[in-house]
N, C-alpha and C. Protein backbone atom coordinates (compact mmCIF):
# COMPACT_ATOMS: atom_id res chain seq x y z
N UNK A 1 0.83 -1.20 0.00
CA UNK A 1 0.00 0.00 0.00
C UNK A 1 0.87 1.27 0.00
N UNK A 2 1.91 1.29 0.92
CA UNK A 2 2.91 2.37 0.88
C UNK A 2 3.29 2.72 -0.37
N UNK A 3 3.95 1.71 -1.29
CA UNK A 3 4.38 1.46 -2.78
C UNK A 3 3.58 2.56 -3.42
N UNK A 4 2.54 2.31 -3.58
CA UNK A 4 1.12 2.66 -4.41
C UNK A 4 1.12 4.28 -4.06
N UNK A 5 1.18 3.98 -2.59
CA UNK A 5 0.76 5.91 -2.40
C UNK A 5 2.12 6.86 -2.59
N UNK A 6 2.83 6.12 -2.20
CA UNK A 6 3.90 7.46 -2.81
C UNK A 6 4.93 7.16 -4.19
N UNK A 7 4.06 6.40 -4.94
CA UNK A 7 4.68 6.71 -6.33
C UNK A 7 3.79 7.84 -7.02
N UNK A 8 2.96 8.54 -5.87
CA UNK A 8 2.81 9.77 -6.88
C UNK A 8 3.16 10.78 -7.02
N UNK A 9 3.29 11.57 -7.60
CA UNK A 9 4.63 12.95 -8.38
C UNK A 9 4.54 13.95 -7.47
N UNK A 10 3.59 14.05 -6.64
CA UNK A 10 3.47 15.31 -5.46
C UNK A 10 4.62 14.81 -4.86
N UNK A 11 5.65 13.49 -4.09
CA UNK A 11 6.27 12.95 -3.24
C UNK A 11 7.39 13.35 -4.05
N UNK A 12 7.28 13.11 -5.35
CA UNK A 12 8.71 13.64 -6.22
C UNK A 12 9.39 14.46 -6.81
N UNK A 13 8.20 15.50 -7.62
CA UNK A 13 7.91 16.62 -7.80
C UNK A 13 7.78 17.83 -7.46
N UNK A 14 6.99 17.60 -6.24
CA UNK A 14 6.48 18.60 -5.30
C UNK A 14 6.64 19.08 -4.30
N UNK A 15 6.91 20.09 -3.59
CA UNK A 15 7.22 20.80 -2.90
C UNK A 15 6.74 20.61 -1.34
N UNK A 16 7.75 20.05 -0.84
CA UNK A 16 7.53 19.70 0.69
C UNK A 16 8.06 20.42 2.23
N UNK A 17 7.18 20.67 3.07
CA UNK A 17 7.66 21.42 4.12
C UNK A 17 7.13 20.51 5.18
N UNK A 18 8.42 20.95 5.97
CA UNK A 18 8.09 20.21 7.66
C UNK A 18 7.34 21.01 8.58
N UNK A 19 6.10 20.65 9.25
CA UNK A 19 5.66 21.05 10.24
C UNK A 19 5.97 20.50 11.30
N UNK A 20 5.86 21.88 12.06
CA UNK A 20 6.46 21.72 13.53
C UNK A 20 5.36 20.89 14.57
N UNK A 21 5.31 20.18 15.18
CA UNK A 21 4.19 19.62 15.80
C UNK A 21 4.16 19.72 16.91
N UNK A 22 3.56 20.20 17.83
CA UNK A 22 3.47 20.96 19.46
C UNK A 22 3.93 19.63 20.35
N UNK A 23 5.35 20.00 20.84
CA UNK A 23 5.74 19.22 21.63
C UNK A 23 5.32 18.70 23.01
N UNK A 24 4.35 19.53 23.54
CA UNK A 24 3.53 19.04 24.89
C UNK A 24 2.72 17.42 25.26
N UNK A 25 3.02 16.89 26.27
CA UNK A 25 2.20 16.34 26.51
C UNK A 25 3.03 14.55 25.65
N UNK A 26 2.35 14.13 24.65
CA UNK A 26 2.66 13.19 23.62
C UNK A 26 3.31 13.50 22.74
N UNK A 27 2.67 14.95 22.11
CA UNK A 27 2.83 15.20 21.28
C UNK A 27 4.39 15.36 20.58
N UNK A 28 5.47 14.82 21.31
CA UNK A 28 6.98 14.70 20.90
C UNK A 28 7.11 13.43 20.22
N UNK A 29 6.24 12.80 20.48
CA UNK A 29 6.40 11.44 19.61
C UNK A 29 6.02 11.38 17.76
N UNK A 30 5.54 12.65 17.70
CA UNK A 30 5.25 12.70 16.13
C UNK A 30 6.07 13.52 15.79
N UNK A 31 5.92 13.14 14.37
CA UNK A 31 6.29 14.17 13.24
C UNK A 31 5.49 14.80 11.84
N UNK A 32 5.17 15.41 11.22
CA UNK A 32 4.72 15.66 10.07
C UNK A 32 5.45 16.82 9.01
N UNK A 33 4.93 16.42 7.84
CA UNK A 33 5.04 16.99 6.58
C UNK A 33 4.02 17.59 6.08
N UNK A 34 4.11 18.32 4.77
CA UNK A 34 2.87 18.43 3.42
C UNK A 34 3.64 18.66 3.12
N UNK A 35 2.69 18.17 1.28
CA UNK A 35 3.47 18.08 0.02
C UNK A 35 2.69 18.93 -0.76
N UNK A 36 2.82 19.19 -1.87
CA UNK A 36 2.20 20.36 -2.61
C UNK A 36 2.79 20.00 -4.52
N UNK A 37 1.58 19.97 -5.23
CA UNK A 37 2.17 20.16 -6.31
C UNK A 37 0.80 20.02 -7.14
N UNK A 38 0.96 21.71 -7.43
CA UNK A 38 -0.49 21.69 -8.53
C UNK A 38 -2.16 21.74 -7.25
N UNK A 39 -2.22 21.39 -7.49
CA UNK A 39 -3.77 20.68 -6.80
C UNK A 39 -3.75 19.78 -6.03
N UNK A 40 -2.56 19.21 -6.09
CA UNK A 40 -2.79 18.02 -5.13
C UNK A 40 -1.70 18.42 -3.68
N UNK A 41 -1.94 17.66 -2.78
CA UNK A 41 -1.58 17.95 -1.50
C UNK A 41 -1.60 16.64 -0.84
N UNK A 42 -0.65 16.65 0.08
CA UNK A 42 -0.88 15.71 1.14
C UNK A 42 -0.07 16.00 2.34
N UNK A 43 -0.17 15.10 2.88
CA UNK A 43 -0.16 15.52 5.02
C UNK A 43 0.42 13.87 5.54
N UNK A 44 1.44 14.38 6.03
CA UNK A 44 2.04 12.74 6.64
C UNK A 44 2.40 12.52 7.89
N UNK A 45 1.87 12.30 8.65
CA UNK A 45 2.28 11.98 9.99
C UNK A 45 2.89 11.12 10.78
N UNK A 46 4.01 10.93 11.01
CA UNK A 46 4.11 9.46 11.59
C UNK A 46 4.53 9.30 13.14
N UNK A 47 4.25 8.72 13.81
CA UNK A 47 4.53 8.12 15.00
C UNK A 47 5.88 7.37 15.37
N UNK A 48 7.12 7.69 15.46
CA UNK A 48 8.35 7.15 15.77
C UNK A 48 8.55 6.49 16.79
N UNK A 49 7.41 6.48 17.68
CA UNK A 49 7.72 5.84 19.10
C UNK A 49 7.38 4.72 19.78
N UNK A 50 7.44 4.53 20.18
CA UNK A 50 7.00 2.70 21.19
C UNK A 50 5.56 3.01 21.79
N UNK A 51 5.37 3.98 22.07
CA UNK A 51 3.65 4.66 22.67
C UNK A 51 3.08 5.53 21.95
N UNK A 52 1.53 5.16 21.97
CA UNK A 52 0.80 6.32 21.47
C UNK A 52 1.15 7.39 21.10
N UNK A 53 0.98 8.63 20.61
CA UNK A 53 1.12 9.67 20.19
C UNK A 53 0.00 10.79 19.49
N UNK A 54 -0.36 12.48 20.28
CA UNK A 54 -1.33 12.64 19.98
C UNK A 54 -0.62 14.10 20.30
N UNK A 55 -1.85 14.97 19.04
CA UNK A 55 -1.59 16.39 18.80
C UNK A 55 -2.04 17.20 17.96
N UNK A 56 -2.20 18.61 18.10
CA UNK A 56 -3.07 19.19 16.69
C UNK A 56 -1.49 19.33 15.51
N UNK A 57 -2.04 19.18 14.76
CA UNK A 57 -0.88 19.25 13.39
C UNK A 57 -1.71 20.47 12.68
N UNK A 58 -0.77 21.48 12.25
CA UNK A 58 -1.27 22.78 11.98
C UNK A 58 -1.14 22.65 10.30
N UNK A 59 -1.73 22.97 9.13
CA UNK A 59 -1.95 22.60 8.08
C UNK A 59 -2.32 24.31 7.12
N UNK A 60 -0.91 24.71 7.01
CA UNK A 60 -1.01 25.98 6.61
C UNK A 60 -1.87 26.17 5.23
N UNK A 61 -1.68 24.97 4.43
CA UNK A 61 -2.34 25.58 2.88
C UNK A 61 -3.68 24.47 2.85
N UNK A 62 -4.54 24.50 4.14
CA UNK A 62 -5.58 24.22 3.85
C UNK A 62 -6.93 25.03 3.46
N UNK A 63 -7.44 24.65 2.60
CA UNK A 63 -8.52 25.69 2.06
C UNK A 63 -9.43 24.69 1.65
N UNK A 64 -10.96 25.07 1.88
CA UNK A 64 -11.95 24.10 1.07
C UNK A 64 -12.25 24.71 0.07
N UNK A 65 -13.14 23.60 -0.87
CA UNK A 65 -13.19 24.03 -2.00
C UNK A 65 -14.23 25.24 -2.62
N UNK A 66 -14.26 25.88 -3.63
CA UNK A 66 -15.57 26.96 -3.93
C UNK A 66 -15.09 28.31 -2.80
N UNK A 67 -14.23 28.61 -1.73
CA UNK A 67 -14.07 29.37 -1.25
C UNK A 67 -14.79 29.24 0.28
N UNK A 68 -15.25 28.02 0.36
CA UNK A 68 -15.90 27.70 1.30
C UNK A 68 -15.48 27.01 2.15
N UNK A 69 -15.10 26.44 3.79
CA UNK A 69 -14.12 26.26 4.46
C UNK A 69 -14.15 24.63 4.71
N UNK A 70 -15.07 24.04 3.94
CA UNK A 70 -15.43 22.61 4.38
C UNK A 70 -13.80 21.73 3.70
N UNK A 71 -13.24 21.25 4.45
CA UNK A 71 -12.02 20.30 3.70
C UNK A 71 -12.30 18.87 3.46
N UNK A 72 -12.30 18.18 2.71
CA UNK A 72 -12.50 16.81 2.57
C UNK A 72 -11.24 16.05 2.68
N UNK A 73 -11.00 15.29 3.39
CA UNK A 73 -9.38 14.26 3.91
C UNK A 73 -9.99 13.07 3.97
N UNK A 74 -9.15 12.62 2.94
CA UNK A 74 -9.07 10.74 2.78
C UNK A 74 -7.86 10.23 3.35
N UNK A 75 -7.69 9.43 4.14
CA UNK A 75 -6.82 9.26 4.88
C UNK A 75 -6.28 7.92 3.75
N UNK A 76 -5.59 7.61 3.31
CA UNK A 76 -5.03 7.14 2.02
C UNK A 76 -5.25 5.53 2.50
N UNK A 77 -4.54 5.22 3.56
CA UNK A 77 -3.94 4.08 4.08
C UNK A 77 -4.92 3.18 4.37
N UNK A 78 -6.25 3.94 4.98
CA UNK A 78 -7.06 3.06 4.87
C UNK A 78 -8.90 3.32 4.45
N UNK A 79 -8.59 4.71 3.46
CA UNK A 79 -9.90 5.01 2.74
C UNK A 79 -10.73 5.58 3.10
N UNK A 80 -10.36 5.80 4.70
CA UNK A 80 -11.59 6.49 5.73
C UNK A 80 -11.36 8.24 5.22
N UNK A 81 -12.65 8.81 5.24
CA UNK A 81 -12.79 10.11 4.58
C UNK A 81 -13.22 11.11 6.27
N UNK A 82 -13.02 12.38 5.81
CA UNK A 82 -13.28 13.12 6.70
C UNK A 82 -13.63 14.34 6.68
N UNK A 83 -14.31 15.10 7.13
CA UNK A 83 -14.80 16.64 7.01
C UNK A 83 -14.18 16.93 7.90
N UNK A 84 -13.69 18.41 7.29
CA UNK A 84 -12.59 19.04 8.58
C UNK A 84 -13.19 20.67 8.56
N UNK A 85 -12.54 21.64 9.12
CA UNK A 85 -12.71 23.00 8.70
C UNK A 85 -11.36 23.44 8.24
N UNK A 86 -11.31 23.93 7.30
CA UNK A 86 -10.37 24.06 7.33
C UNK A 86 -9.57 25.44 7.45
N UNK A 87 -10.23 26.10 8.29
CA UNK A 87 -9.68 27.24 9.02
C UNK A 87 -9.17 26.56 10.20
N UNK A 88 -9.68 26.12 10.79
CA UNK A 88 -9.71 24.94 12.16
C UNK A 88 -8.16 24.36 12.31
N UNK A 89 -7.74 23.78 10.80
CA UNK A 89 -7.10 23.15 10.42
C UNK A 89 -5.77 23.97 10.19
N UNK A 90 -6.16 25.59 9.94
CA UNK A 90 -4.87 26.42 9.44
C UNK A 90 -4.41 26.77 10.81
N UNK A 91 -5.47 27.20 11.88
CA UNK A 91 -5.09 27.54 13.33
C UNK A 91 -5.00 26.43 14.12
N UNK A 92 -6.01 25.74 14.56
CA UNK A 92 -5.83 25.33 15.80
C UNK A 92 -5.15 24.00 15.29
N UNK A 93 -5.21 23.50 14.07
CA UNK A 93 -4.79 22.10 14.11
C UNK A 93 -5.41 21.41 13.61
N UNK A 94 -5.08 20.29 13.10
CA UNK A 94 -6.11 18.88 12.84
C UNK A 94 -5.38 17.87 14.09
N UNK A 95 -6.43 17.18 14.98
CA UNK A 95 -5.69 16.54 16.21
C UNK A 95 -5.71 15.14 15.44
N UNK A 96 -4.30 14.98 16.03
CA UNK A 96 -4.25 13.35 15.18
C UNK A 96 -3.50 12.79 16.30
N UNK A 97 -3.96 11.24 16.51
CA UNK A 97 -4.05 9.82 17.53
C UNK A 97 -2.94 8.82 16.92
N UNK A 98 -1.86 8.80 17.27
CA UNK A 98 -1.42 8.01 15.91
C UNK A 98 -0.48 6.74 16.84
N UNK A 99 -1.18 5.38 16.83
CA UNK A 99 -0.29 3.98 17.76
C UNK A 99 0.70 3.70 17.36
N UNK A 100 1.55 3.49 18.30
CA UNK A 100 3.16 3.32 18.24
C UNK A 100 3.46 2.85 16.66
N UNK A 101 4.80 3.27 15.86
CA UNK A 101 4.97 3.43 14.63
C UNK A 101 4.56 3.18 13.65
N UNK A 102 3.46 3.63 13.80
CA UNK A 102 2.37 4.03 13.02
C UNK A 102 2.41 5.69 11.99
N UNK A 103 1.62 5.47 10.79
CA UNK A 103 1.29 6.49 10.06
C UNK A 103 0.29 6.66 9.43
N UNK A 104 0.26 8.34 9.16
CA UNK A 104 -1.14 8.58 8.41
C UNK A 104 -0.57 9.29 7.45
N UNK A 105 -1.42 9.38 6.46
CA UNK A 105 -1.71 9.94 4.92
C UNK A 105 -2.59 10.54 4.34
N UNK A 106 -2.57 11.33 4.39
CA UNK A 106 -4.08 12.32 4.08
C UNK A 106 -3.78 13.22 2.76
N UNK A 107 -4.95 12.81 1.88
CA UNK A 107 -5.06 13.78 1.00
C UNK A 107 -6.09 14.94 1.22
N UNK A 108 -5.47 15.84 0.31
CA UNK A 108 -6.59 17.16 0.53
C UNK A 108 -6.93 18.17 -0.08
């Protein structure tokens, strides 16, 4: 499944920045990215640690679509979809749960 999702050109192509992820609490056990290229986007989170891991991940170039703030996130890995805000998402965060080395994948 990994194979599949990042043979696409946003991962190769496209323009990637590290987000900082609020070290309090769990939240030192993650890490994240976004990727950017064209229209497409994605968000990677992963869990490096032996325990749980949990935190808002701040998602600067989120915007919904039509100008309207609704975001749609498919979490790649395992198809589950999601409504977000995505102002919500530029400030406070998207909070993500993520079990020992473990990852997520979100398109958006």
């Amino acid at each position: 499944k990994y194979l599949s999702i990042l043979a696409d050109p946003v991962f190769h192509k496209g323009t990637w920045t590290y987000i900082s992820v609020p070290k309090e609490h769990s939240g030192w056990r993650l890490m994240a990215w976004r990727w950017a290229l064209g229209d497409t986007k994605r968000l990677v989170i992963v869990n490096f640690s032996d325990e749980t891991g949990g935190a808002p991940v701040q998602v600067a170039d989120a915007y919904g679509e039509h100008g309207g703030d609704l975001i749609n996130l498919q979490e790649l890995l395992t198809g589950a979809y999601y409504d977000r805000s995505a102002q919500e998402m530029r400030t406070s965060g998207l909070y993500c749960i993520l079990q020992p080395f473990t990852a997520q994948i979100f398109s958006y």
